[in-house]
N, C-alpha and C. Protein backbone atom coordinates (compact mmCIF):
# COMPACT_ATOMS: atom_id res chain seq x y z
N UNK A 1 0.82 -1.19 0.00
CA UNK A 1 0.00 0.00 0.00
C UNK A 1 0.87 1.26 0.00
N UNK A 2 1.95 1.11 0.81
CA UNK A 2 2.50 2.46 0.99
C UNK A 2 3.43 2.63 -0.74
N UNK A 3 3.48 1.76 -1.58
CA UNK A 3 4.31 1.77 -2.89
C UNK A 3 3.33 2.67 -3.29
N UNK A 4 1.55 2.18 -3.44
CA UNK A 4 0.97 3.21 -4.12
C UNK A 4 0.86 4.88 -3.68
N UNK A 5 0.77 4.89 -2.92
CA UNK A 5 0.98 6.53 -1.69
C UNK A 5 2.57 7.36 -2.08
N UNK A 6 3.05 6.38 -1.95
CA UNK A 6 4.47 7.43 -2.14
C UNK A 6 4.16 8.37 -3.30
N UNK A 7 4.15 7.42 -4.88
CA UNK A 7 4.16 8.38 -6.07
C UNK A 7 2.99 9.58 -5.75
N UNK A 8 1.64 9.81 -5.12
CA UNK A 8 1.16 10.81 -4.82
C UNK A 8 1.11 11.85 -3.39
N UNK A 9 2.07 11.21 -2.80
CA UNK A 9 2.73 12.43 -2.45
C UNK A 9 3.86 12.84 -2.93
N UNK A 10 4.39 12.34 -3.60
CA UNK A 10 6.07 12.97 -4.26
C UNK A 10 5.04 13.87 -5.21
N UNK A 11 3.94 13.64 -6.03
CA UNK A 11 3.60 14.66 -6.84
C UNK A 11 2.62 16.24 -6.18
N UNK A 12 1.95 15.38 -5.11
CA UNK A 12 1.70 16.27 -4.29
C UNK A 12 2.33 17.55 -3.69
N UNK A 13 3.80 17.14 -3.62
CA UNK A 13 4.66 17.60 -2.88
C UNK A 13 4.90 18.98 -4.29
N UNK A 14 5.57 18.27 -5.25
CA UNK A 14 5.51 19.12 -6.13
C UNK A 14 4.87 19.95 -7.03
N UNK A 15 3.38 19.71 -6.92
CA UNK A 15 2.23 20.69 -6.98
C UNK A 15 2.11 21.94 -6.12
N UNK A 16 2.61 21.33 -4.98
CA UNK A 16 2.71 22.40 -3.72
C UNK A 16 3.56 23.33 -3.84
N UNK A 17 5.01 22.61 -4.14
CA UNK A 17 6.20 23.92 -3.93
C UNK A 17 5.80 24.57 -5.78
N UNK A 18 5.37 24.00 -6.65
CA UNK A 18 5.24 25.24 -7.34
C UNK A 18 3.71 26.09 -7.75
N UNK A 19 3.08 25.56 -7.16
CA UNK A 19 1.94 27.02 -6.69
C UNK A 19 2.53 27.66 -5.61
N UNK A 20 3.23 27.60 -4.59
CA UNK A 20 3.52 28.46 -3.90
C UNK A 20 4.69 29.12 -4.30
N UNK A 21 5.37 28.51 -5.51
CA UNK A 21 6.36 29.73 -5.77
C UNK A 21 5.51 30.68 -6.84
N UNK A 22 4.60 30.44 -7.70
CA UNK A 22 3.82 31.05 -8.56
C UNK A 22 2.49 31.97 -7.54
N UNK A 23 2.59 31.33 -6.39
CA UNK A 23 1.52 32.62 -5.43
C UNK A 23 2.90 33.41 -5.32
N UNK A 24 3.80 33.29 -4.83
CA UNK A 24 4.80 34.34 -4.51
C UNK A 24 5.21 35.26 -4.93
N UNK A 25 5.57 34.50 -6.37
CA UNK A 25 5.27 35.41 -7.62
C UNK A 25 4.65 36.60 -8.21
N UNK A 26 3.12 36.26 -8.05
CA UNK A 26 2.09 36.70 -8.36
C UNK A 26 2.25 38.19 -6.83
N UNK A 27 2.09 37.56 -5.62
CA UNK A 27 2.09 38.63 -5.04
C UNK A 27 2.79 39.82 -4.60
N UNK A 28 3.83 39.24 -5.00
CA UNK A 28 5.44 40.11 -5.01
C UNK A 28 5.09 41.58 -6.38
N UNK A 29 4.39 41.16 -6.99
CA UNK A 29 4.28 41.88 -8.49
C UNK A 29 5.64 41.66 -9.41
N UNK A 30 6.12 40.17 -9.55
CA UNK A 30 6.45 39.77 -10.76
C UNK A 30 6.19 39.95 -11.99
N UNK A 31 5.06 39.33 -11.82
CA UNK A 31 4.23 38.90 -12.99
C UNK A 31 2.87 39.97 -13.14
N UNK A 32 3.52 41.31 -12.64
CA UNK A 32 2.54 42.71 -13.30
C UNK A 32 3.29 42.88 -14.49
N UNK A 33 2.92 44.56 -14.46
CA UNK A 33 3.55 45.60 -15.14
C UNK A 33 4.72 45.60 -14.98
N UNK A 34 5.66 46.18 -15.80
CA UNK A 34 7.03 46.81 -15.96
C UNK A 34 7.42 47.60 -14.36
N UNK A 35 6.32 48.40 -14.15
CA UNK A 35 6.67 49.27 -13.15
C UNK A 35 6.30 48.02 -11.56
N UNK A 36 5.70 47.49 -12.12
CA UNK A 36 5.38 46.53 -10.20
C UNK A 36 6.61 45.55 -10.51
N UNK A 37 6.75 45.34 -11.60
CA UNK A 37 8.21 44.43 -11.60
C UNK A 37 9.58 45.09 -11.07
N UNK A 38 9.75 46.00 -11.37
CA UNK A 38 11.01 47.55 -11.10
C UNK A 38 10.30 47.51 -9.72
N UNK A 39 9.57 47.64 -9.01
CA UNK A 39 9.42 47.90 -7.30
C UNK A 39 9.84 46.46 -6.39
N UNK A 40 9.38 45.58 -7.13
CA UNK A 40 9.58 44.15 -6.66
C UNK A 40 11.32 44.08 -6.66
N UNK A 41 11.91 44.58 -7.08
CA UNK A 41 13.40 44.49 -7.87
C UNK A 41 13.91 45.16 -7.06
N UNK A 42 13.94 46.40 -6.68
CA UNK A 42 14.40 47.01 -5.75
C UNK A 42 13.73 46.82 -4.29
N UNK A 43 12.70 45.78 -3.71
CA UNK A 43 12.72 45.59 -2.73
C UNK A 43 13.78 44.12 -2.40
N UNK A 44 13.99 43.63 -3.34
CA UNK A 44 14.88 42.12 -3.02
C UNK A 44 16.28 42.67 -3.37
N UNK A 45 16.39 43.94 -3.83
CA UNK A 45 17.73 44.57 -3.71
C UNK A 45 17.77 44.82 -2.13
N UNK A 46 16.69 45.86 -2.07
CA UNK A 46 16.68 46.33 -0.29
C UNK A 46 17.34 44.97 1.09
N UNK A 47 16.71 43.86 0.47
CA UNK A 47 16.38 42.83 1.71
C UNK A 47 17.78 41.80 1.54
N UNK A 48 18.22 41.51 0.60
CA UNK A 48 19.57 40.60 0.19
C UNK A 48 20.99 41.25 1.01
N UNK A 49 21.23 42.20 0.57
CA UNK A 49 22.62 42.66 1.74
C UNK A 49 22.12 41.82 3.18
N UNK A 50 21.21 42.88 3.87
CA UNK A 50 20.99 42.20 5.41
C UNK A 50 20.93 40.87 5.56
N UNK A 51 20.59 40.43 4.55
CA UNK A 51 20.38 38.35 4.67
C UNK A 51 21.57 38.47 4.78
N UNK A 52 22.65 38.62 3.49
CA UNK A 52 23.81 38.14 3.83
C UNK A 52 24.50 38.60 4.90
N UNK A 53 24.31 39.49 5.27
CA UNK A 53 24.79 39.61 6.87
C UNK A 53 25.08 38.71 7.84
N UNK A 54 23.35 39.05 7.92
CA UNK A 54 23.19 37.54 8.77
C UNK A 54 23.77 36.66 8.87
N UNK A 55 23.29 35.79 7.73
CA UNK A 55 24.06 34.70 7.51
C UNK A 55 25.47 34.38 7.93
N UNK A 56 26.45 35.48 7.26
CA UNK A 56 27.85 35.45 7.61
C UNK A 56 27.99 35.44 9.04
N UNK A 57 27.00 36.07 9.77
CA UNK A 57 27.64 36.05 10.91
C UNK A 57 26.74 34.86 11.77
N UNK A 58 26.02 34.23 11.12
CA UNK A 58 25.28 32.85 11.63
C UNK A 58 26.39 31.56 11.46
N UNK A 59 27.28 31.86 10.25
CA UNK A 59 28.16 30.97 9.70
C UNK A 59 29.41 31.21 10.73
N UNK A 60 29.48 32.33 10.84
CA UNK A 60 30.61 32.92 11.58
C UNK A 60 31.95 33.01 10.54
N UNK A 61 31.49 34.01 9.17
CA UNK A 61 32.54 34.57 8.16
C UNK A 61 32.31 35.96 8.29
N UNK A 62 33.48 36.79 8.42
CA UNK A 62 33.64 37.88 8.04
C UNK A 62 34.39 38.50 6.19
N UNK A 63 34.35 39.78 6.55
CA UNK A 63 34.54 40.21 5.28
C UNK A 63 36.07 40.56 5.70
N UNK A 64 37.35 40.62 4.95
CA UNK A 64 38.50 41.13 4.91
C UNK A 64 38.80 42.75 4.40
N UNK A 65 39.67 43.48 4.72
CA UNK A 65 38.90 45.14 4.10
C UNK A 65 39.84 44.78 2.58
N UNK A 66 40.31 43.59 2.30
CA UNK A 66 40.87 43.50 1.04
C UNK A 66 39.90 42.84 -0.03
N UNK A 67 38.74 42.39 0.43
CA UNK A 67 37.20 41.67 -0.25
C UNK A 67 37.37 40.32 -0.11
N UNK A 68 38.31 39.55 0.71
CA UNK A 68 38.59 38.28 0.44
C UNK A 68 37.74 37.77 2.21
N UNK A 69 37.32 36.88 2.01
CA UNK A 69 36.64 35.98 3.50
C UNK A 69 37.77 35.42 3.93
N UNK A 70 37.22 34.90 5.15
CA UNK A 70 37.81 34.56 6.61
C UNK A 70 37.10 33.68 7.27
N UNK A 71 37.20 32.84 8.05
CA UNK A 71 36.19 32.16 9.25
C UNK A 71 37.11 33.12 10.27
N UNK A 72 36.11 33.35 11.30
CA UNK A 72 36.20 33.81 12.34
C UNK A 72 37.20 32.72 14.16
């Protein structure tokens, strides 16, 4: 029984992650106008530096003042 179940959730699964990347899409204003696309663009400009921040310092890498990384 569980042979037949697997194949519909493996497709399940992947129905899921791509309507929710196509809602994301959609609500972000991707998939508008020129101009809701250009606002969407500069908000994932806005939000990407601070991730990587984070991150680096979740990882525990810094930046070198020569542009080259480090572990801490």
């Amino acid at each position: 029984m569980a042979a037949r179940i697997l194949p519909v959730v493996k497709l399940a699964t992947k129905v899921t992650i791509a309507g929710g990347a196509l809602y994301v899409a959609c609500d972000s204003g991707l998939l508008g106008s020129g101009q809701q696309g250009s606002e969407a663009l500069e908000k994932a400009k806005a939000a990407v530096p601070p991730a990587i921040e984070e991150w680096m310092k979740y990882f525990g890498l810094e930046k070198q003042m020569d542009g080259g990384w480090r572990a801490r």
